[in-house]
Every structure is written in structure tokens, then in C-alpha cells.
N, C-alpha and C. Protein backbone atom coordinates (compact mmCIF):
# COMPACT_ATOMS: atom_id res chain seq x y z
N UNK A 1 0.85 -1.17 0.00
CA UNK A 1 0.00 0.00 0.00
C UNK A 1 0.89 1.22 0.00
N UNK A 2 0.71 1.75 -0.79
CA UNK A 2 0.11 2.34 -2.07
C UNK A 2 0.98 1.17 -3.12
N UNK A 3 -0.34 1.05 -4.17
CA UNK A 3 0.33 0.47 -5.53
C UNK A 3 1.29 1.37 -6.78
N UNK A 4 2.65 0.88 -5.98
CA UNK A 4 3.39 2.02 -7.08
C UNK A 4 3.38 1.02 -8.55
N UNK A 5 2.82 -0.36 -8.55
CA UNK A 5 2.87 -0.78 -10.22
C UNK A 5 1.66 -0.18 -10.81
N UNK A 6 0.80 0.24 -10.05
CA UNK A 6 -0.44 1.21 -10.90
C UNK A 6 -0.19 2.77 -10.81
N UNK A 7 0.85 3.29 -9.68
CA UNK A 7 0.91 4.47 -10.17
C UNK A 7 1.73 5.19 -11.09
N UNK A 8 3.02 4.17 -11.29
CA UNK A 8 3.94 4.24 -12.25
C UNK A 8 3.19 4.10 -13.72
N UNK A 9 2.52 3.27 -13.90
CA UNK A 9 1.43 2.78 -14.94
C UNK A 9 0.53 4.24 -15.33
N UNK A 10 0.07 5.00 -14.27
CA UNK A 10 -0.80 5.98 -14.11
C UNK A 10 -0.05 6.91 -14.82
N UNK A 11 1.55 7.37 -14.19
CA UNK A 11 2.18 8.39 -14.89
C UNK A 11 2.45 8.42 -16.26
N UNK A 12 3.09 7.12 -16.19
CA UNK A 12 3.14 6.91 -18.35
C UNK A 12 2.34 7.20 -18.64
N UNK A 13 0.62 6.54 -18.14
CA UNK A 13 -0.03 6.89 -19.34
C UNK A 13 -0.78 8.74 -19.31
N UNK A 14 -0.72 8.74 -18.03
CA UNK A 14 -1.11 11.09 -17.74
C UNK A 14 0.28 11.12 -19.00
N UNK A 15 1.27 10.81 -18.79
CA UNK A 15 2.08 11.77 -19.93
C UNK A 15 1.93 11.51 -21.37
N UNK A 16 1.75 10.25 -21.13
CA UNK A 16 1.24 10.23 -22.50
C UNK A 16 -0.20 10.94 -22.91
N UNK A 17 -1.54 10.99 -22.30
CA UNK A 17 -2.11 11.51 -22.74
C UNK A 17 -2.47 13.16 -22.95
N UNK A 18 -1.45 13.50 -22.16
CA UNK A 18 -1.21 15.16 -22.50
C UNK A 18 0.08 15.52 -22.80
N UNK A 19 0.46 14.44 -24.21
CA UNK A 19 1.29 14.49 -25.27
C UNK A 19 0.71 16.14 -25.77
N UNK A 20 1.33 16.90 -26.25
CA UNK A 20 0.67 18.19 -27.35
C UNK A 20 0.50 18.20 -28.48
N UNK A 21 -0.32 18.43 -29.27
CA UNK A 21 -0.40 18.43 -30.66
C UNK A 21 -0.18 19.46 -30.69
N UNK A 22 0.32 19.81 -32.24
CA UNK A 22 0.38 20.22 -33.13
C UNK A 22 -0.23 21.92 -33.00
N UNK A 23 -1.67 21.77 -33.02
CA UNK A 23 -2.83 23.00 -32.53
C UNK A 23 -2.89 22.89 -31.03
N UNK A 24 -2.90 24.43 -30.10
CA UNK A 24 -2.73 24.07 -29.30
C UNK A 24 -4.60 24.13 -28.75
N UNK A 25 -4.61 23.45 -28.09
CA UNK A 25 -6.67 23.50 -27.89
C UNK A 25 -7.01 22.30 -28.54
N UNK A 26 -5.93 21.73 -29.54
CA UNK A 26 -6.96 20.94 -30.57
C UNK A 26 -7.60 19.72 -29.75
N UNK A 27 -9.05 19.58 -29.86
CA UNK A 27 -9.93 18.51 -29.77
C UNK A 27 -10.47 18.04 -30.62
N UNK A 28 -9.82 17.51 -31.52
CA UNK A 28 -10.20 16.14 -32.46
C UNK A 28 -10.48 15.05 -32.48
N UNK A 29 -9.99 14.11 -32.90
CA UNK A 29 -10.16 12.49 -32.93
C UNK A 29 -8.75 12.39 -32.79
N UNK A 30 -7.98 12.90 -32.90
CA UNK A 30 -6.76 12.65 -32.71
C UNK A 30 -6.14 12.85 -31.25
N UNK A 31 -6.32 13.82 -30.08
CA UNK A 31 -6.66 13.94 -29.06
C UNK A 31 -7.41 13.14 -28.18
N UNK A 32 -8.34 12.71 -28.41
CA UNK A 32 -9.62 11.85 -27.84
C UNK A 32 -8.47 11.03 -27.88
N UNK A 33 -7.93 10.50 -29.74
CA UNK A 33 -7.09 8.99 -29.29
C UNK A 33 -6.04 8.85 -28.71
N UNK A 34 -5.26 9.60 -28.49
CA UNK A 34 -3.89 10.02 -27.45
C UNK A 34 -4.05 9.78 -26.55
N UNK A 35 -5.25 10.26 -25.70
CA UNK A 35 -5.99 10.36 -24.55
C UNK A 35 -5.98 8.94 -24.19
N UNK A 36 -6.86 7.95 -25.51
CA UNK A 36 -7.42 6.63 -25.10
C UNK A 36 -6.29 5.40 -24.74
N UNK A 37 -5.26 5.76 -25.37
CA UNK A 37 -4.08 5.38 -25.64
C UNK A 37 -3.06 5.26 -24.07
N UNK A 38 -3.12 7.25 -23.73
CA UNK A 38 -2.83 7.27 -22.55
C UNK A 38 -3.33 6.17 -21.20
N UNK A 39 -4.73 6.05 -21.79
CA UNK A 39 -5.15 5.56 -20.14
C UNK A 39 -5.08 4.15 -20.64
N UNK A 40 -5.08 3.40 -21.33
CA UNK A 40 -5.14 1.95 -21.63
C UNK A 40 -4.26 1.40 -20.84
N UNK A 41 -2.56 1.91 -20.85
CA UNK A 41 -1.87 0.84 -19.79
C UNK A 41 -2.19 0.93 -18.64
N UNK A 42 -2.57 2.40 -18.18
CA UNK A 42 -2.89 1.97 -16.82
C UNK A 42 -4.23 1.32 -16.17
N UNK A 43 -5.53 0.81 -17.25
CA UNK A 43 -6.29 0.58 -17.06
C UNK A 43 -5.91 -1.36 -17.10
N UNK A 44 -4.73 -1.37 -17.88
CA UNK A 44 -4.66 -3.16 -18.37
C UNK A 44 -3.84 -2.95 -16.84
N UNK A 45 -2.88 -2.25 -16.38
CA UNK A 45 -2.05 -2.64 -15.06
C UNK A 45 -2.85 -3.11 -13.65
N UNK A 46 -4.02 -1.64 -13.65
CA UNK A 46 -5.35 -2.46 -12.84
C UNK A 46 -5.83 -3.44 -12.90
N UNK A 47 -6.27 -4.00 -13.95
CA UNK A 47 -6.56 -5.04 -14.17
C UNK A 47 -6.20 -6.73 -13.92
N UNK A 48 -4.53 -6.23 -14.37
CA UNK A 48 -3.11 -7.55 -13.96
C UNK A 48 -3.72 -7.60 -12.35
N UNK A 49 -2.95 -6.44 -11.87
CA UNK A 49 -2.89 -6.77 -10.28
C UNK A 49 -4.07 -6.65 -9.30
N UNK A 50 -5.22 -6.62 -9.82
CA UNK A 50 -6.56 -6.86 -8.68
C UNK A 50 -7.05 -8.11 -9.12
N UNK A 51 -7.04 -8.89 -10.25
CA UNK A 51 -6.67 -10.25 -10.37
C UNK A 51 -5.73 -11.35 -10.30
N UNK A 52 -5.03 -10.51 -10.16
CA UNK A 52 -4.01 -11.57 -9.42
C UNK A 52 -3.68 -11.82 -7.94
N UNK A 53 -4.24 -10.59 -7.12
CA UNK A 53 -4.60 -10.35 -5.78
C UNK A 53 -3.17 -10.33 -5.44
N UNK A 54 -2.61 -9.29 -6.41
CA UNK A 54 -1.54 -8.50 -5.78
C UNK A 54 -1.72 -7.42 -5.01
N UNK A 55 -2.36 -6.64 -5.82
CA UNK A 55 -3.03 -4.86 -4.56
C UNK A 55 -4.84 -5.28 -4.64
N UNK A 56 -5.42 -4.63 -3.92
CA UNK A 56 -7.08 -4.28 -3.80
C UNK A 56 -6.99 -3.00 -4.73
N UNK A 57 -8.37 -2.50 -4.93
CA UNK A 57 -8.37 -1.56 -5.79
C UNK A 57 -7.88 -0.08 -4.86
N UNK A 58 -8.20 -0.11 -3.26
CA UNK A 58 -7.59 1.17 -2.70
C UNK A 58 -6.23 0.99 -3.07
N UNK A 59 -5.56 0.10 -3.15
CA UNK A 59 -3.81 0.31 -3.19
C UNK A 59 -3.89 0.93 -4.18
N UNK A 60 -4.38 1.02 -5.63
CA UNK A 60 -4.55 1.30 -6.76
C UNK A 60 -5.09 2.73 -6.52
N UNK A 61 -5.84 3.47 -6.24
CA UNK A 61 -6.54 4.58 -5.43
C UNK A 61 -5.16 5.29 -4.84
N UNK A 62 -4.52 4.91 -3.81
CA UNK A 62 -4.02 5.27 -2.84
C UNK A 62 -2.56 5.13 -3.55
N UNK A 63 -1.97 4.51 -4.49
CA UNK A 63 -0.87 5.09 -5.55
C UNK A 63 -1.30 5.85 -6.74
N UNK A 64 -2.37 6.27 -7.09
CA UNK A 64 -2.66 7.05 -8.36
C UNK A 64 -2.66 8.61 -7.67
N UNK A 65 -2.86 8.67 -6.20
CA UNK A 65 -3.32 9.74 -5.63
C UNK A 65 -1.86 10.09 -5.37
N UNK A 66 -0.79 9.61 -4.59
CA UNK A 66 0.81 9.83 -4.67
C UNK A 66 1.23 10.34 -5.60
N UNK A 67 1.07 9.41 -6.70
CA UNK A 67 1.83 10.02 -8.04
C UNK A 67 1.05 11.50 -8.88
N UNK A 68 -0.49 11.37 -8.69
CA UNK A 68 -1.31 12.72 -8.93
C UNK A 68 -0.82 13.88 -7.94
N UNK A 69 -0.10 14.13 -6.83
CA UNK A 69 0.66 14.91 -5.89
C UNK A 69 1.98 14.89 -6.12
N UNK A 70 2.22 13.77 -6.62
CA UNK A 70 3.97 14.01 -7.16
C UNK A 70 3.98 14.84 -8.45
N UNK A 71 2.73 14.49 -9.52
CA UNK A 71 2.63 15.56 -10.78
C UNK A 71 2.33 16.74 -10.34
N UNK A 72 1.72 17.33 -9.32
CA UNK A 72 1.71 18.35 -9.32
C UNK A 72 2.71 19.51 -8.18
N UNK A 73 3.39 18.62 -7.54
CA UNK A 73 4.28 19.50 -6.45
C UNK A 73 5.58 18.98 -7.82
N UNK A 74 5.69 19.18 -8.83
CA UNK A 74 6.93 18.64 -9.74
C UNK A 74 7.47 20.13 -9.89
N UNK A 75 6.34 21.01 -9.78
CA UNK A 75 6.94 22.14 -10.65
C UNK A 75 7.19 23.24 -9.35
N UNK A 76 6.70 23.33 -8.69
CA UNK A 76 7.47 23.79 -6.71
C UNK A 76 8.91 23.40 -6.59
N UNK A 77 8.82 21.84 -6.91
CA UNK A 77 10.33 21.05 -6.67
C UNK A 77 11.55 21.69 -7.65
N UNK A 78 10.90 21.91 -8.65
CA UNK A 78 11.64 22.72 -9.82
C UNK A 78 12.07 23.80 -9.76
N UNK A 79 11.55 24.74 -8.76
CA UNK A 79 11.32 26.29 -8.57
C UNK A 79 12.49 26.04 -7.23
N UNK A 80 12.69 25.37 -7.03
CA UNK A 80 13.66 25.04 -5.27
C UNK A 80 15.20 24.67 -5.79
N UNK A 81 15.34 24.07 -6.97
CA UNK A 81 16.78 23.46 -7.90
C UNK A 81 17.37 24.84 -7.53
N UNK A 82 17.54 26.23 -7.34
CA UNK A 82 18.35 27.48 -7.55
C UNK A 82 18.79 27.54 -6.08
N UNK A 83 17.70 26.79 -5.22
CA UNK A 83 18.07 27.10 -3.57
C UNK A 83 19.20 25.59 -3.16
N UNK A 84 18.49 24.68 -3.89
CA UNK A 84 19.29 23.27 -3.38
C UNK A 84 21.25 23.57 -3.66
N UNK A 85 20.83 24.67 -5.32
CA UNK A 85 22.74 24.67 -5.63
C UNK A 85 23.27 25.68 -4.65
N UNK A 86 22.47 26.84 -4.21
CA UNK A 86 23.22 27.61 -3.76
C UNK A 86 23.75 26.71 -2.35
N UNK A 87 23.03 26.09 -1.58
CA UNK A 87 22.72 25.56 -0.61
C UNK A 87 24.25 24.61 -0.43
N UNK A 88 24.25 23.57 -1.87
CA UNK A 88 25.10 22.96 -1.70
C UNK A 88 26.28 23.51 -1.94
N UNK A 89 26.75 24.55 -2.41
CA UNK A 89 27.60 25.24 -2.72
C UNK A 89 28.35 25.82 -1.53
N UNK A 90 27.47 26.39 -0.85
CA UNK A 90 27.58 27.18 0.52
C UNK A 90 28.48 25.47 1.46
N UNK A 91 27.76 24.87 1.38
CA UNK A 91 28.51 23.56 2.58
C UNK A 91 29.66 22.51 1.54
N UNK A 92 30.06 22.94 -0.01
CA UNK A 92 31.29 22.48 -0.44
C UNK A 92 30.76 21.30 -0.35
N UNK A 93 29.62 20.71 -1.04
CA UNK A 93 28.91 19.33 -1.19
C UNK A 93 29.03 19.78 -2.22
N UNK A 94 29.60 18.83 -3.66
CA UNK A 94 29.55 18.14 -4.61
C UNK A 94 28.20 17.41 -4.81
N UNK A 95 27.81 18.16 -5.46
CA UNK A 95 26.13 17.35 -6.24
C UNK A 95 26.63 15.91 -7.11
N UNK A 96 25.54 14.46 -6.60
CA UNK A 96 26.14 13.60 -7.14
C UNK A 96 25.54 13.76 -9.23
């Protein structure tokens, strides 16, 4: 608990489905299928492991919700990279 093989599953397919086209706005059939595309692995990964009675569906819940908080504190964490160098700089730590 939490299922990180469904939330890892979850992230591929969020990035994949807000791949960008081309137009930005565009809602086509081409979008829709990106989209459908996106969520398929993580819908077949649910599937593997609540039949196989590896996770319950909360583990599945309760790693999609981790990694949906890890997508969105990504870009905070990003905004902090200018404090981490000065930081390490200041104490003569070598970033690995």
C-alpha cells in the first residue's frame, strides 16, 4: 500500500495523454485517441494486479493519488533546484 505498479502505470499513461499536438486546444479524434491510448496501460495494469490479488483496488486509489501529488508539487520542486545549488555550494557538497 500504495500500488506504485499502478501508479507508475498511471504516470506513463497522464504523460502520454497530454502528449501536445500540433494546434494548441486541438480537440479532435486525434486527441480523444492520445488520450485513449494514454489511459489503456494503466487501465490493463489495474486489471493484472486486482486479479491476481496482488493490490485491492484502494492500493490502486491510494498510488494514483501519490503520483497525482507528485505531478503536481513537480513544478514547486523545480522552482527550489536554484536554492538546493546555492545551498550545496555554501557547505562544499559536490552534487552527485
Amino acid at each position: 500500500m500504495p500500488s506504485l505498479h499502478f501508479g507508475y502505470s498511471f504516470l506513463v499513461g497522464l504523460t502520454i495523454a497530454t502528449v501536445p499536438l500540433r494546434k494548441a486546444g486541438y480537440l479532435g479524434w486525434r486527441r480523444i485517441a492520445i488520450w485513449f491510448i494514454g489511459m489503456i496501460y494503466p487501465a490493463i495494469i489495474l486489471t493484472a494486479i486486482v486479479a491476481t490479488a496482488n493490490h485491492f483496488i484502494l492500493d490502486a486509489v491510494a498510488g494514483a493519488t501519490a503520483c497525482l501529488l507528485a505531478w503536481n508539487l513537480n513544478g514547486l520542486l523545480l522552482n527550489l533546484l536554484p536554492l538546493e545549488d546555492y545551498l550545496l555550494d555554501a557547505l562544499r557538497i559536490h552534487k552527485p
